[in-house]
C-alpha atoms as a PDB file:
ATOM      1  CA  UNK A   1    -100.850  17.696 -19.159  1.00  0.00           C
ATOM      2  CA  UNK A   2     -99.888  14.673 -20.969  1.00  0.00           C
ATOM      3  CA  UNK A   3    -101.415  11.539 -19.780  1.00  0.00           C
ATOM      4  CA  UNK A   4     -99.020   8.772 -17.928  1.00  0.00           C
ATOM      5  CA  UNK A   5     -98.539   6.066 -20.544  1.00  0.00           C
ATOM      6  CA  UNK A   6     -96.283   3.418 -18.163  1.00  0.00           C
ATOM      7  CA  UNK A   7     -93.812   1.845 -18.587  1.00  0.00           C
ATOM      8  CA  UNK A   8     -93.879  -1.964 -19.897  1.00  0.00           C
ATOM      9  CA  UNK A   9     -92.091  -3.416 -16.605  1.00  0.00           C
ATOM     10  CA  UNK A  10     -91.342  -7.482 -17.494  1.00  0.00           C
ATOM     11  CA  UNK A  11     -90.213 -10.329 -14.894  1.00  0.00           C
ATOM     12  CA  UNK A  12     -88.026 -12.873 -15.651  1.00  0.00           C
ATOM     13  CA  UNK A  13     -88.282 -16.024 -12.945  1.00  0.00           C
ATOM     14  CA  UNK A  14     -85.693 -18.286 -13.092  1.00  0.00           C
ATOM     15  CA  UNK A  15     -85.152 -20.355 -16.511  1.00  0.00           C
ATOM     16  CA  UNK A  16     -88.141 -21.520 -17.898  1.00  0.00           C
ATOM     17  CA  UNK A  17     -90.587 -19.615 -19.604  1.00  0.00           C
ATOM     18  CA  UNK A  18     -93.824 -19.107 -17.963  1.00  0.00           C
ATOM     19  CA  UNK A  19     -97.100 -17.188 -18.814  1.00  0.00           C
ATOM     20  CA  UNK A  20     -97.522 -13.524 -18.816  1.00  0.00           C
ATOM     21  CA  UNK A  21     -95.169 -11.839 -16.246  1.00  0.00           C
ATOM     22  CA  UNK A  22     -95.305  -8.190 -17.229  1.00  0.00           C
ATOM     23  CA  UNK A  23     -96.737  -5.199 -14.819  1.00  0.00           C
ATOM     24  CA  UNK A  24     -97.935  -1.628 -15.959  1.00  0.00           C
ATOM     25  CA  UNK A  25     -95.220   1.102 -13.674  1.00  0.00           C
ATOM     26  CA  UNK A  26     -95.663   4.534 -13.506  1.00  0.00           C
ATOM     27  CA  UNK A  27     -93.507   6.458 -16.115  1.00  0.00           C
ATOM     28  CA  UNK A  28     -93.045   9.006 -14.036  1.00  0.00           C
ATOM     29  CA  UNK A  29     -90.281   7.892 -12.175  1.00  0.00           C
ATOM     30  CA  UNK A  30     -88.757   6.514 -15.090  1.00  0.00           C
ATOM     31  CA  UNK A  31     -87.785   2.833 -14.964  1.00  0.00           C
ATOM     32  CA  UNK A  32     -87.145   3.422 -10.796  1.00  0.00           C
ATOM     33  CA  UNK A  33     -90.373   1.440  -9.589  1.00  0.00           C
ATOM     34  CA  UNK A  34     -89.627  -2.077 -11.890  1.00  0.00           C
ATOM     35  CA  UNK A  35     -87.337  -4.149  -9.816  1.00  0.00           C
ATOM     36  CA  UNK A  36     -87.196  -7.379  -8.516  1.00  0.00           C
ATOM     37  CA  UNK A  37     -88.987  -6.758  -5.516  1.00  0.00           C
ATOM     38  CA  UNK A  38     -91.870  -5.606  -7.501  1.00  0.00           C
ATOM     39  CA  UNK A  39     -91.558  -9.212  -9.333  1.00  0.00           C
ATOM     40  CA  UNK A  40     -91.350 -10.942  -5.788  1.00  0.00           C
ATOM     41  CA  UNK A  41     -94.645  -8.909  -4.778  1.00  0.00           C
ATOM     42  CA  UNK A  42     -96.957 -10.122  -7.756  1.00  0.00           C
ATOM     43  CA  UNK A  43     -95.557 -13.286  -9.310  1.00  0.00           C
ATOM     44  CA  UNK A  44     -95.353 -16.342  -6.956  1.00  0.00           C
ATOM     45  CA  UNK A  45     -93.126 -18.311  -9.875  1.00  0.00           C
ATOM     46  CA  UNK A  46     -90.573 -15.546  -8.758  1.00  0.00           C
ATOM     47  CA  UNK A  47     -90.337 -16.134  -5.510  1.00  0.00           C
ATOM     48  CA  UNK A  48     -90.053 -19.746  -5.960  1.00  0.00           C
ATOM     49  CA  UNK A  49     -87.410 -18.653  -8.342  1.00  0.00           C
ATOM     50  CA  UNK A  50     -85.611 -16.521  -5.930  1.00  0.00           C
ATOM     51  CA  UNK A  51     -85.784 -19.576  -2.850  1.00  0.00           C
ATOM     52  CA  UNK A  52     -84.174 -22.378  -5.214  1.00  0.00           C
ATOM     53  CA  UNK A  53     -81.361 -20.945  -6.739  1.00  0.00           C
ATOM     54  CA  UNK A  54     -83.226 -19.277 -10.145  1.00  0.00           C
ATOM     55  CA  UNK A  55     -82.376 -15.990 -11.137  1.00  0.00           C
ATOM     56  CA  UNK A  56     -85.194 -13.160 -10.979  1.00  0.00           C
ATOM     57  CA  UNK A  57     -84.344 -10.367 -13.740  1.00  0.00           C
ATOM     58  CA  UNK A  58     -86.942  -7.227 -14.602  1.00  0.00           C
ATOM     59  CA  UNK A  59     -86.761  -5.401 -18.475  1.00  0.00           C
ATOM     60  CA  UNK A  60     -88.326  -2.030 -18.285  1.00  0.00           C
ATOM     61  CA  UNK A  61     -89.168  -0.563 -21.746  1.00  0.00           C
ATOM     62  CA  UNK A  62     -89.451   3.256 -21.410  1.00  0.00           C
ATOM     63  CA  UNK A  63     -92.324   3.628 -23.767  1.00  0.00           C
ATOM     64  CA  UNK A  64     -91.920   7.874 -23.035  1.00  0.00           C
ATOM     65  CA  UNK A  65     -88.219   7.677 -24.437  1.00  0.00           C
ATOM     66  CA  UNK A  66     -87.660   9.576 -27.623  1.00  0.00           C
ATOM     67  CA  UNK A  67     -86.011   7.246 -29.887  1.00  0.00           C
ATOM     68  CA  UNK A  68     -88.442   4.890 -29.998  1.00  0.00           C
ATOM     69  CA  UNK A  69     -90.822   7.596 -31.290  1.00  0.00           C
ATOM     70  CA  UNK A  70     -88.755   9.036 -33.396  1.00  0.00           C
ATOM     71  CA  UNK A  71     -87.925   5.913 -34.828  1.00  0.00           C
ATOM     72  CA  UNK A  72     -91.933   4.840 -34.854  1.00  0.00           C
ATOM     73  CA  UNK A  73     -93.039   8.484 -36.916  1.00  0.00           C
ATOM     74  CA  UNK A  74     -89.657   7.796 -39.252  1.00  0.00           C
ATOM     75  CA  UNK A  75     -91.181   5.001 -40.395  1.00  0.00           C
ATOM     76  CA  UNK A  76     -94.511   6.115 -40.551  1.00  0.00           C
ATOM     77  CA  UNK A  77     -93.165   8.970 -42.839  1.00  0.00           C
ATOM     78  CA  UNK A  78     -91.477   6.667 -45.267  1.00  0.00           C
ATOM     79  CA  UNK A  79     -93.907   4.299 -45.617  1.00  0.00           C
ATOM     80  CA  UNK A  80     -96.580   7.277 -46.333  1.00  0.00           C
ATOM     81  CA  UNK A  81     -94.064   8.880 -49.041  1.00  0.00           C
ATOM     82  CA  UNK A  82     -93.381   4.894 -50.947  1.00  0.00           C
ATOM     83  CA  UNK A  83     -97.460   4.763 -50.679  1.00  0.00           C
ATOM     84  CA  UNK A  84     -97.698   8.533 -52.433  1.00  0.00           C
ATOM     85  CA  UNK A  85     -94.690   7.552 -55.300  1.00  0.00           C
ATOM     86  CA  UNK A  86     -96.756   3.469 -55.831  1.00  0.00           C
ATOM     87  CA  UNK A  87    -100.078   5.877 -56.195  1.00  0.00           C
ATOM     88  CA  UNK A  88     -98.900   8.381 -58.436  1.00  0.00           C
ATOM     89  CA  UNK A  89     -96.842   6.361 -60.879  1.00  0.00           C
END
């Protein structure tokens, strides 16, 4: 079985920028378990958010998704075959 790599789940409080505001989520349900509530639950800059009018917004990045990977060993690939042609010349 493959180990659970998470999910990169990141709060946004209201409009300033503020220190590190991101939580590890299971990737087995996907992007399901980062919501605002989860923000509400850990970050007290959110909540303060949410009570005076700021916005609260979540990013999930789906670090099991495909494309990024694919993407990722692409580039590894190319970058190998430029090193081979530099080496060889």
């Amino acid at each position: 079985a493959m180990a659970d790599v998470g999910n990169i789940c990141r709060c946004i409080c209201g409009e300033r920028p503020q220190a590190n505001t991101t939580i590890l989520v299971s990737s087995a349900r996907g992007c399901k378990d980062c919501n605002t509530a989860l923000c509400l639950e850990h970050f007290p800059r959110c909540g303060f958010a949410e009570k005076h009018g700021g916005a609260v917004t979540v990013h999930c990045i789906d670090r099991s998704a495909l494309a990024p990977r694919l993407a990722i060993g692409s580039l590894i690939v190319i970058v190998a075959v430029l090193v081979f042609a530099a080496l060889t010349k």
